[in-house]
C-alpha atoms as a PDB file:
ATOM      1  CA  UNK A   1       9.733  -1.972   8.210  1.00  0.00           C
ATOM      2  CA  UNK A   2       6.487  -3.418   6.814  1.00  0.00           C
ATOM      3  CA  UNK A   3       4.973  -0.160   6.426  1.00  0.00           C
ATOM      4  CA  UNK A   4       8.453   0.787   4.959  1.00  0.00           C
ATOM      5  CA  UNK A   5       8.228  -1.532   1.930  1.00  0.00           C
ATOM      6  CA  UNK A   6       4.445  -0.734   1.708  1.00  0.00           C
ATOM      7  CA  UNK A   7       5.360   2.795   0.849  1.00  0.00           C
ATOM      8  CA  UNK A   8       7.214   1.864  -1.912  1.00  0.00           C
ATOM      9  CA  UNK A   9       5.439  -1.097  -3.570  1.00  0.00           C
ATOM     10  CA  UNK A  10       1.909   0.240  -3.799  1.00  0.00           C
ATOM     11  CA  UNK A  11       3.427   4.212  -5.098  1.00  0.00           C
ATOM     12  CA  UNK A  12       2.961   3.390  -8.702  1.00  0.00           C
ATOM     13  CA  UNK A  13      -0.621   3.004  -8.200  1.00  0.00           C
ATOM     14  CA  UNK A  14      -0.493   7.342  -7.554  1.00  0.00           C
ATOM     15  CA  UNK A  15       2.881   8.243  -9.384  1.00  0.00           C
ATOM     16  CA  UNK A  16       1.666   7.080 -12.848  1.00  0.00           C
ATOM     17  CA  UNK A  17      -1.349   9.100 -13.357  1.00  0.00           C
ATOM     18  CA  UNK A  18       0.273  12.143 -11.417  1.00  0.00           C
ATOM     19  CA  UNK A  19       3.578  11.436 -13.151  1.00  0.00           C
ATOM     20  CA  UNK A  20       2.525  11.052 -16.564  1.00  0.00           C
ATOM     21  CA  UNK A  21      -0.571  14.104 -16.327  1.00  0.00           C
ATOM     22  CA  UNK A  22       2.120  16.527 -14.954  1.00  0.00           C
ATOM     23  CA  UNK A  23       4.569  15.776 -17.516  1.00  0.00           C
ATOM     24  CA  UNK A  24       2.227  16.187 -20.395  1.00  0.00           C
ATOM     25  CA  UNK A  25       1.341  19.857 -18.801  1.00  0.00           C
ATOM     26  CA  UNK A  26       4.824  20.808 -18.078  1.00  0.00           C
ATOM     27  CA  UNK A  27       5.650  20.058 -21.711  1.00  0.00           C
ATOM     28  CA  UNK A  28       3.270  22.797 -23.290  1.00  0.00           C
ATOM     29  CA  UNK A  29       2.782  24.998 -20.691  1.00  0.00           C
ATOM     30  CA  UNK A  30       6.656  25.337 -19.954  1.00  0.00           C
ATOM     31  CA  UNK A  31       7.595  28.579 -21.765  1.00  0.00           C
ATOM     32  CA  UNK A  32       4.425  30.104 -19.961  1.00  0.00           C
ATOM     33  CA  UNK A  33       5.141  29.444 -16.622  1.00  0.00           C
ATOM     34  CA  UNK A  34       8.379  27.550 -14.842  1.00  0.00           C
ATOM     35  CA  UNK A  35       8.346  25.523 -11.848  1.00  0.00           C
ATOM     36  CA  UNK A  36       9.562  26.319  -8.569  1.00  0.00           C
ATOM     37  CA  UNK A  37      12.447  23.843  -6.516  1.00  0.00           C
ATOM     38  CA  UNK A  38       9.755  23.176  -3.870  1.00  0.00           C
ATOM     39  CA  UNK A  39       6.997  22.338  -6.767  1.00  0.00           C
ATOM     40  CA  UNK A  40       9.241  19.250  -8.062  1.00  0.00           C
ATOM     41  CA  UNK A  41       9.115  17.432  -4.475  1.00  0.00           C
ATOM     42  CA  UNK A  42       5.223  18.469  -4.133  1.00  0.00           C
ATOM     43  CA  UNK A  43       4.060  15.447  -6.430  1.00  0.00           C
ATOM     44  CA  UNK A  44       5.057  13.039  -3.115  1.00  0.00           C
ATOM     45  CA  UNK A  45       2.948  15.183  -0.791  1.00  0.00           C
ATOM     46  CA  UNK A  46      -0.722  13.935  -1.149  1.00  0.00           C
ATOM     47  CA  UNK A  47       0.802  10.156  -1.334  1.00  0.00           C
ATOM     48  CA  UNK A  48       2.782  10.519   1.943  1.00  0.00           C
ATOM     49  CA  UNK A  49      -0.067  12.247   3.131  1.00  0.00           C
ATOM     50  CA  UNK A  50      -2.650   9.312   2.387  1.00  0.00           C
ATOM     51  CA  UNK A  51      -0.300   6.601   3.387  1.00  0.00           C
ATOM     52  CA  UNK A  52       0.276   8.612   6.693  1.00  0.00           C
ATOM     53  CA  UNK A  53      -3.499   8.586   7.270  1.00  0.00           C
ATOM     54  CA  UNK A  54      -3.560   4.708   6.718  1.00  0.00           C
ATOM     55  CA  UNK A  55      -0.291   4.025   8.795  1.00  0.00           C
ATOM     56  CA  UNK A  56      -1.988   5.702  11.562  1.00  0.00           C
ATOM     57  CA  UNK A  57      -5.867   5.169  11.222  1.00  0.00           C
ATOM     58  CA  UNK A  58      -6.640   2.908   8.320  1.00  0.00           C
ATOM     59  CA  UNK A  59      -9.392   0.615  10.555  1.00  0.00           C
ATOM     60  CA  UNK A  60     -11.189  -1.065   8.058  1.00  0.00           C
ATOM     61  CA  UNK A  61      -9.736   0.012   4.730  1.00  0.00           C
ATOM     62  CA  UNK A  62      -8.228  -2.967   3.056  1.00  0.00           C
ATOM     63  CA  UNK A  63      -6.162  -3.797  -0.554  1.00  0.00           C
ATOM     64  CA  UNK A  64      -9.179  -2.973  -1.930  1.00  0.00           C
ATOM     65  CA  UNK A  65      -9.488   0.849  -0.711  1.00  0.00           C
ATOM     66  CA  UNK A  66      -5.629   1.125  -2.643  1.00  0.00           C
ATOM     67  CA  UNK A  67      -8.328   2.363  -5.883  1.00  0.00           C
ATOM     68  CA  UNK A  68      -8.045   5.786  -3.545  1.00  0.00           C
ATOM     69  CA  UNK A  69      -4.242   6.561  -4.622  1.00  0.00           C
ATOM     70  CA  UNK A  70      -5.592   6.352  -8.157  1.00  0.00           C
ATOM     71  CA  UNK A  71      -8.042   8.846  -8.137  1.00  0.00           C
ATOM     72  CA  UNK A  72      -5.489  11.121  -5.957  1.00  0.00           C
ATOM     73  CA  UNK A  73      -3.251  11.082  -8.681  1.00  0.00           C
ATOM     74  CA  UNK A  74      -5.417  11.619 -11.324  1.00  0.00           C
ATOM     75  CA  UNK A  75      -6.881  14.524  -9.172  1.00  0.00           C
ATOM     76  CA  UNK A  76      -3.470  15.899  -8.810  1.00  0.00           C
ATOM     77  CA  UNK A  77      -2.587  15.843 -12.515  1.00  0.00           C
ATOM     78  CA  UNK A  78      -6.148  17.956 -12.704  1.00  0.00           C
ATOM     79  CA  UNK A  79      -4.555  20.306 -10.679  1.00  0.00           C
ATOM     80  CA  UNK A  80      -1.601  20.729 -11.967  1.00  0.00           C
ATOM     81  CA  UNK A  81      -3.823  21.419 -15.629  1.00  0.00           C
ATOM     82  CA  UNK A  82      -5.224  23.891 -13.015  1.00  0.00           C
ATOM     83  CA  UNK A  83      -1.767  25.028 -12.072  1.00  0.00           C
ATOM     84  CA  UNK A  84      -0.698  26.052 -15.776  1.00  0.00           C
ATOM     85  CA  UNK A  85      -3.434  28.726 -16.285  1.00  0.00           C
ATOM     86  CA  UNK A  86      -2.796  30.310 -12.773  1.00  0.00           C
ATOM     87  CA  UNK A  87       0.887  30.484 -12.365  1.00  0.00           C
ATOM     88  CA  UNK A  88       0.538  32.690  -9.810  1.00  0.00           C
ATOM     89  CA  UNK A  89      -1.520  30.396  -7.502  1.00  0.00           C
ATOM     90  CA  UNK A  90       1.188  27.750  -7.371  1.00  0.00           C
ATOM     91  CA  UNK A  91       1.674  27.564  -4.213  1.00  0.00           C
ATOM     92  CA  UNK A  92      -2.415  26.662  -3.821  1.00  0.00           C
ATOM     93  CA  UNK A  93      -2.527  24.538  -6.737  1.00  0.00           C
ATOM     94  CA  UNK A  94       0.447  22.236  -6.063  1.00  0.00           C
ATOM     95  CA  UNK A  95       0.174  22.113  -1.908  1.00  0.00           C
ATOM     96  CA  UNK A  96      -3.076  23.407  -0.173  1.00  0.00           C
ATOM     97  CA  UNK A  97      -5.752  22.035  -2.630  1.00  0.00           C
ATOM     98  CA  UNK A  98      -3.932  18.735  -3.192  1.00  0.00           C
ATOM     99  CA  UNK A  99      -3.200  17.607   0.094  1.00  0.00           C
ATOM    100  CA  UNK A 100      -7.193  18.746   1.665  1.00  0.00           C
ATOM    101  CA  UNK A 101      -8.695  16.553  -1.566  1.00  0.00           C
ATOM    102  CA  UNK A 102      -6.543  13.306  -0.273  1.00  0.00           C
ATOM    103  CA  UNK A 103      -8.071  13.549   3.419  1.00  0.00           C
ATOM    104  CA  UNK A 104     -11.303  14.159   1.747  1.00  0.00           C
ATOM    105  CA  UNK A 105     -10.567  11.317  -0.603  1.00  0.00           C
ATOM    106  CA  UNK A 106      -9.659   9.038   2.663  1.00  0.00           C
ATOM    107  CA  UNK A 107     -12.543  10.202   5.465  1.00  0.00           C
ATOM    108  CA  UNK A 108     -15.159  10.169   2.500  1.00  0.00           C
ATOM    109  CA  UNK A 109     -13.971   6.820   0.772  1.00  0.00           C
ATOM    110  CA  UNK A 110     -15.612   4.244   2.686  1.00  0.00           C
ATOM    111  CA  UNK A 111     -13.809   1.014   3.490  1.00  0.00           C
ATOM    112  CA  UNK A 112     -14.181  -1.664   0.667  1.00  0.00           C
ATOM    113  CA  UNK A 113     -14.420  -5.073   1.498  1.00  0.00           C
ATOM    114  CA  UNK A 114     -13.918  -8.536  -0.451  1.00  0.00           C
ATOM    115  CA  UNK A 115     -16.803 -11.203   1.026  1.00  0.00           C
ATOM    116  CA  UNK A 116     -15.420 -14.243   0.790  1.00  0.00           C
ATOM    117  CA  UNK A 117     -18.500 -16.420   2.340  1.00  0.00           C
ATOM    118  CA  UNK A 118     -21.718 -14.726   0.363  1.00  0.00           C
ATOM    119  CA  UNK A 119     -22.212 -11.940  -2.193  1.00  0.00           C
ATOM    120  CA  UNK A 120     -24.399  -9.324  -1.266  1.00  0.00           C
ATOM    121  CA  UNK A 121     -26.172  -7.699  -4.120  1.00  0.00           C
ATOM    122  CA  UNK A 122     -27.249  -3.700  -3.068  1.00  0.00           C
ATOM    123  CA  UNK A 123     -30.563  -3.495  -5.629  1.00  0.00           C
ATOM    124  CA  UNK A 124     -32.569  -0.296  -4.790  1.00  0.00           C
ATOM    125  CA  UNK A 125     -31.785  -0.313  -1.257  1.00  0.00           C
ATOM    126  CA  UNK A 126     -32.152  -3.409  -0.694  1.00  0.00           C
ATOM    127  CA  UNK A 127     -29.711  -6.458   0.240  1.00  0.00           C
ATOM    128  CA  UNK A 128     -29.894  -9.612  -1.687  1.00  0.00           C
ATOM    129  CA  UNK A 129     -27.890 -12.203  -0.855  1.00  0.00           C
ATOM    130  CA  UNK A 130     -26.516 -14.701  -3.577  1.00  0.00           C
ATOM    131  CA  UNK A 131     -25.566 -18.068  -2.925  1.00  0.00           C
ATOM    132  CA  UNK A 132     -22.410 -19.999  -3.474  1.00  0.00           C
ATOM    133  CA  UNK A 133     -23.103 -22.150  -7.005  1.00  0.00           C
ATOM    134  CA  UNK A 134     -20.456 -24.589  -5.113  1.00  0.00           C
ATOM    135  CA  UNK A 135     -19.337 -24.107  -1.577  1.00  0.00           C
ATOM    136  CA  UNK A 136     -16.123 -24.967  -0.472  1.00  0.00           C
ATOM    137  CA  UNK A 137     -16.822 -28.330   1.155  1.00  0.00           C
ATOM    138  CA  UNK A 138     -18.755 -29.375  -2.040  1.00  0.00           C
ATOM    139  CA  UNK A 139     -15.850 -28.516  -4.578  1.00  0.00           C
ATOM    140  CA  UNK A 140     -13.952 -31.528  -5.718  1.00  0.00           C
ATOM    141  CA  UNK A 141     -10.134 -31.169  -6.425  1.00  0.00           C
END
């Protein structure tokens, strides 16, 4: 059931860049090319994909790695730009390419952590670590 209302409260993060991209395409490229009954539910594909891939392997990723769905529905939108010059590729453009650049998008993406104890600066290769100004025990309330 958790996972359940996880499905639905982080979906806005993908649906408004797909949502909004798509929309702007299908408005001028309508009279060129018309969508097919299966291309209307494809939009949900690469987000049930992802959130399939977390549900069932997401070891490490955290709230932070939710930046992923964002760039998976911009990428979609880019394909469905794609889409409207090759109308005769839908079936690439909307399902294939879509879904294999969300697993890329989750094996590549690595897992994104918040530090809570120390900051950890990555300058040239090399680690510095910052200090706390105030730690917790020295923070009066």
């Amino acid at each position: 059931m958790k996972n359940l209302v996880a499905l639905f409260g982080w979906s806005f993060l993908y649906l408004i860049p797909a949502v909004v991209i798509t929309t702007i395409v299908r408005l001028f490229a309508r009279r060129y090319n018309k969508l097919e009954k299966w291309e209307y539910g494809s939009i949900f594909l690469p987000y049930l994909v992802w959130f399939a891939a977390i549900s069932i392997k997401g070891t490490g990723k955290s709230f932070a790695n939710l930046s992923e769905l964002f760039i998976i529905g911009i990428a979609y939108g880019v394909f469905q730009i794609i889409r409207a010059f090759y109308p005769k590729k839908a079936i690439i453009f909307s399902l294939i390419i879509p879904v294999l650049f969300t697993i890329l998008v989750y094996i590549f993406m690595p897992a994104l952590r918040y530090q809570n104890e120390r900051e950890l600066y990555y300058i040239g290769g090399a680690v510095i670590e910052i200090p706390q100004a105030i730690s917790s025990q020295e923070r009066l309330i």
